[in-house]
N, C-alpha and C. Protein backbone atom coordinates (compact mmCIF):
# COMPACT_ATOMS: atom_id res chain seq x y z
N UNK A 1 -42.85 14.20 3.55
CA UNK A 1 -41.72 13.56 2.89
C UNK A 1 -41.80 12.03 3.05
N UNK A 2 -42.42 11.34 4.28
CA UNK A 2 -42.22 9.87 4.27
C UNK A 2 -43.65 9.53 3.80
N UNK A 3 -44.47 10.01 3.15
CA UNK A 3 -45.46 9.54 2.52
C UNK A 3 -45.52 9.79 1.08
N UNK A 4 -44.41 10.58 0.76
CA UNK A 4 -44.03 10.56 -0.55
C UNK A 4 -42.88 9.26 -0.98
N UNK A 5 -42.25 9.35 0.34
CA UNK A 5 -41.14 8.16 -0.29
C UNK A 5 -42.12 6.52 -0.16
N UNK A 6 -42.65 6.39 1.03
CA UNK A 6 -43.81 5.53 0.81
C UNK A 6 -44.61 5.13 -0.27
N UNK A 7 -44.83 6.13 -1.04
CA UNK A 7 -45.63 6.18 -2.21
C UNK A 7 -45.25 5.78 -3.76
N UNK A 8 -43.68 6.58 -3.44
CA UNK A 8 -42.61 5.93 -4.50
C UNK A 8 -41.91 4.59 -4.62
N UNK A 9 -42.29 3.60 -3.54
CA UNK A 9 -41.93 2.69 -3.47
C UNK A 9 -42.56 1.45 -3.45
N UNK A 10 -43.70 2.15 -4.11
CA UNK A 10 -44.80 0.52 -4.22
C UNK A 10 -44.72 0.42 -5.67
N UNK A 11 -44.76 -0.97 -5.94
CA UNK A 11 -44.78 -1.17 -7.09
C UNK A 11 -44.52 -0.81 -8.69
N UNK A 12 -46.17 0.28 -8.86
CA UNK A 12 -45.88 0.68 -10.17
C UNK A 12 -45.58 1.98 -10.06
N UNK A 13 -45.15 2.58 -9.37
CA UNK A 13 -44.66 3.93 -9.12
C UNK A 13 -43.41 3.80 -8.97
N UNK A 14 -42.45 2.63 -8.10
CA UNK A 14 -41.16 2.58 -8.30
C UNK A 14 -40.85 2.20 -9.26
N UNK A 15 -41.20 1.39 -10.29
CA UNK A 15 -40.88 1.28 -12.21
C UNK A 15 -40.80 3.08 -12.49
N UNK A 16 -41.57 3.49 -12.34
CA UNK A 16 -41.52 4.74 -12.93
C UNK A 16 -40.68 5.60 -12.36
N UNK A 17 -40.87 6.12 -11.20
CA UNK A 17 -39.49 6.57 -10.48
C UNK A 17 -38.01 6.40 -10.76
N UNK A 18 -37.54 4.70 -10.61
CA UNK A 18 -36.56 4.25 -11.23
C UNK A 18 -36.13 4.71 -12.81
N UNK A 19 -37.41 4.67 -13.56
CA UNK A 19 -37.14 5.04 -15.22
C UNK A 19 -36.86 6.41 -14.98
N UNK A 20 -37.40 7.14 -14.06
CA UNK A 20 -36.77 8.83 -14.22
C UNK A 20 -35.78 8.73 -13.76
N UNK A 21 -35.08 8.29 -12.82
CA UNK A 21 -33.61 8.50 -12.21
C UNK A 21 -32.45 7.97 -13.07
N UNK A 22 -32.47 6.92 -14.29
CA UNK A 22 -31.97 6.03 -15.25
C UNK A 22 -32.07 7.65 -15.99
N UNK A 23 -32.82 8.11 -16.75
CA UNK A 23 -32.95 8.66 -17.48
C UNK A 23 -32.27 10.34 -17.11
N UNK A 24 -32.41 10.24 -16.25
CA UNK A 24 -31.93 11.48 -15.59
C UNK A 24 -30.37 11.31 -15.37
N UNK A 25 -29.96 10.61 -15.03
CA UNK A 25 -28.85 10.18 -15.09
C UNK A 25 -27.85 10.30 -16.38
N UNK A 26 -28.67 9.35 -17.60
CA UNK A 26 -28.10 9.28 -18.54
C UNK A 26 -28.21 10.71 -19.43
N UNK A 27 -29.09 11.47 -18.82
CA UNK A 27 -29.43 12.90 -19.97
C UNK A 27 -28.05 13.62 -19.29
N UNK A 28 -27.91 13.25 -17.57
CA UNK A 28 -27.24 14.44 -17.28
C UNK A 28 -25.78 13.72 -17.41
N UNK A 29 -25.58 12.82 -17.86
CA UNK A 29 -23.80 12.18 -18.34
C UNK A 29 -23.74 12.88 -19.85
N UNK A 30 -24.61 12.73 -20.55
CA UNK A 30 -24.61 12.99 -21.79
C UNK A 30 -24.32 14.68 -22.20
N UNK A 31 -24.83 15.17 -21.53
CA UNK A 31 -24.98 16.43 -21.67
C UNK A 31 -23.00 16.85 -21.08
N UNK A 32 -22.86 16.39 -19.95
CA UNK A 32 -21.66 16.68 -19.44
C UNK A 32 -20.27 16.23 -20.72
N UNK A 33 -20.64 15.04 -20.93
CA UNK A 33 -20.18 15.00 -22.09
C UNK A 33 -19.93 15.91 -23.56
N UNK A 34 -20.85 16.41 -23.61
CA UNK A 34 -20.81 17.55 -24.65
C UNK A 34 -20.91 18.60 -24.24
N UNK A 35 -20.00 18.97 -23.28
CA UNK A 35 -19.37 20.73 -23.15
C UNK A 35 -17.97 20.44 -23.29
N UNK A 36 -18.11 21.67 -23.95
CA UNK A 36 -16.82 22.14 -25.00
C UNK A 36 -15.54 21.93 -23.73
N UNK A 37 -14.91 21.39 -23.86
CA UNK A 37 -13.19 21.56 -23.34
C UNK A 37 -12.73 22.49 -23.60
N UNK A 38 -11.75 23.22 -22.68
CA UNK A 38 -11.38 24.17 -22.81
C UNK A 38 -9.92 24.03 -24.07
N UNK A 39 -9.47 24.40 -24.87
CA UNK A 39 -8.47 24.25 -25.45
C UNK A 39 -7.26 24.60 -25.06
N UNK A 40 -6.14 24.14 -24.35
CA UNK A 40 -4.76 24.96 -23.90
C UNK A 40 -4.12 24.78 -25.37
N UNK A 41 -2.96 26.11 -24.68
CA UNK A 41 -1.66 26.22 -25.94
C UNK A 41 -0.77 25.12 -25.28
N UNK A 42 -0.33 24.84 -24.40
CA UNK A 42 0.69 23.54 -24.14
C UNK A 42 -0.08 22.39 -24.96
N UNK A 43 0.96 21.73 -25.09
CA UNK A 43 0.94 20.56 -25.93
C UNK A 43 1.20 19.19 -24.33
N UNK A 44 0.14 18.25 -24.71
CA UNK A 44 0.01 17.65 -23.62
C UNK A 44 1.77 16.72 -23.46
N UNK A 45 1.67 16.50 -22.07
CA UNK A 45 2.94 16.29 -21.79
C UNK A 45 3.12 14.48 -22.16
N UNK A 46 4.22 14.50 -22.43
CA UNK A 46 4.41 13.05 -22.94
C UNK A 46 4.99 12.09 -22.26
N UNK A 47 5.14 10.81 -22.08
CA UNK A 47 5.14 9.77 -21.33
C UNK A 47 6.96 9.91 -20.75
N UNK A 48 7.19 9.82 -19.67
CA UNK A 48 8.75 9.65 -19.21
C UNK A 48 9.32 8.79 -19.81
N UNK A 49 9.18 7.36 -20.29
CA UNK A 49 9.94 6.69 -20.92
C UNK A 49 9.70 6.51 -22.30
N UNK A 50 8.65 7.50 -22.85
CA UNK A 50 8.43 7.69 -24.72
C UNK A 50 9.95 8.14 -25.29
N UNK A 51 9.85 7.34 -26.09
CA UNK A 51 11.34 7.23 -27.27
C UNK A 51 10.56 8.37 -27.95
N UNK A 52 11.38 9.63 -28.93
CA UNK A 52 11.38 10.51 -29.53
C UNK A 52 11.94 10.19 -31.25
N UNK A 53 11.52 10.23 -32.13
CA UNK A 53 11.75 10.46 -33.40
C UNK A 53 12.40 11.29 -33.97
């Protein structure tokens, strides 16, 4: 394990490393982003001092 992290941290291997963790990151926000919400029947609750029509 410390000759792997050694290894990941020279130079042109940490560019690359870094670009997978960026990327990994952003695939796994993205993705979280697009699962379905669950739909409730309540109607979301409205502000305590919202004036009514």
């Amino acid at each position: 394990m410390r000759n792997f992290f050694q290894w990941c941290t020279r130079p042109p291997q940490a560019v690359v490393v870094v670009l997978l963790l960026v990327a990994l990151v952003l695939g796994m926000s993205f993705y979280a982003g697009r699962l379905k919400r669950e739909l409730t029947s309540h109607p979301a609750p409205t502000a305590a001092g919202a004036t009514h029509n």
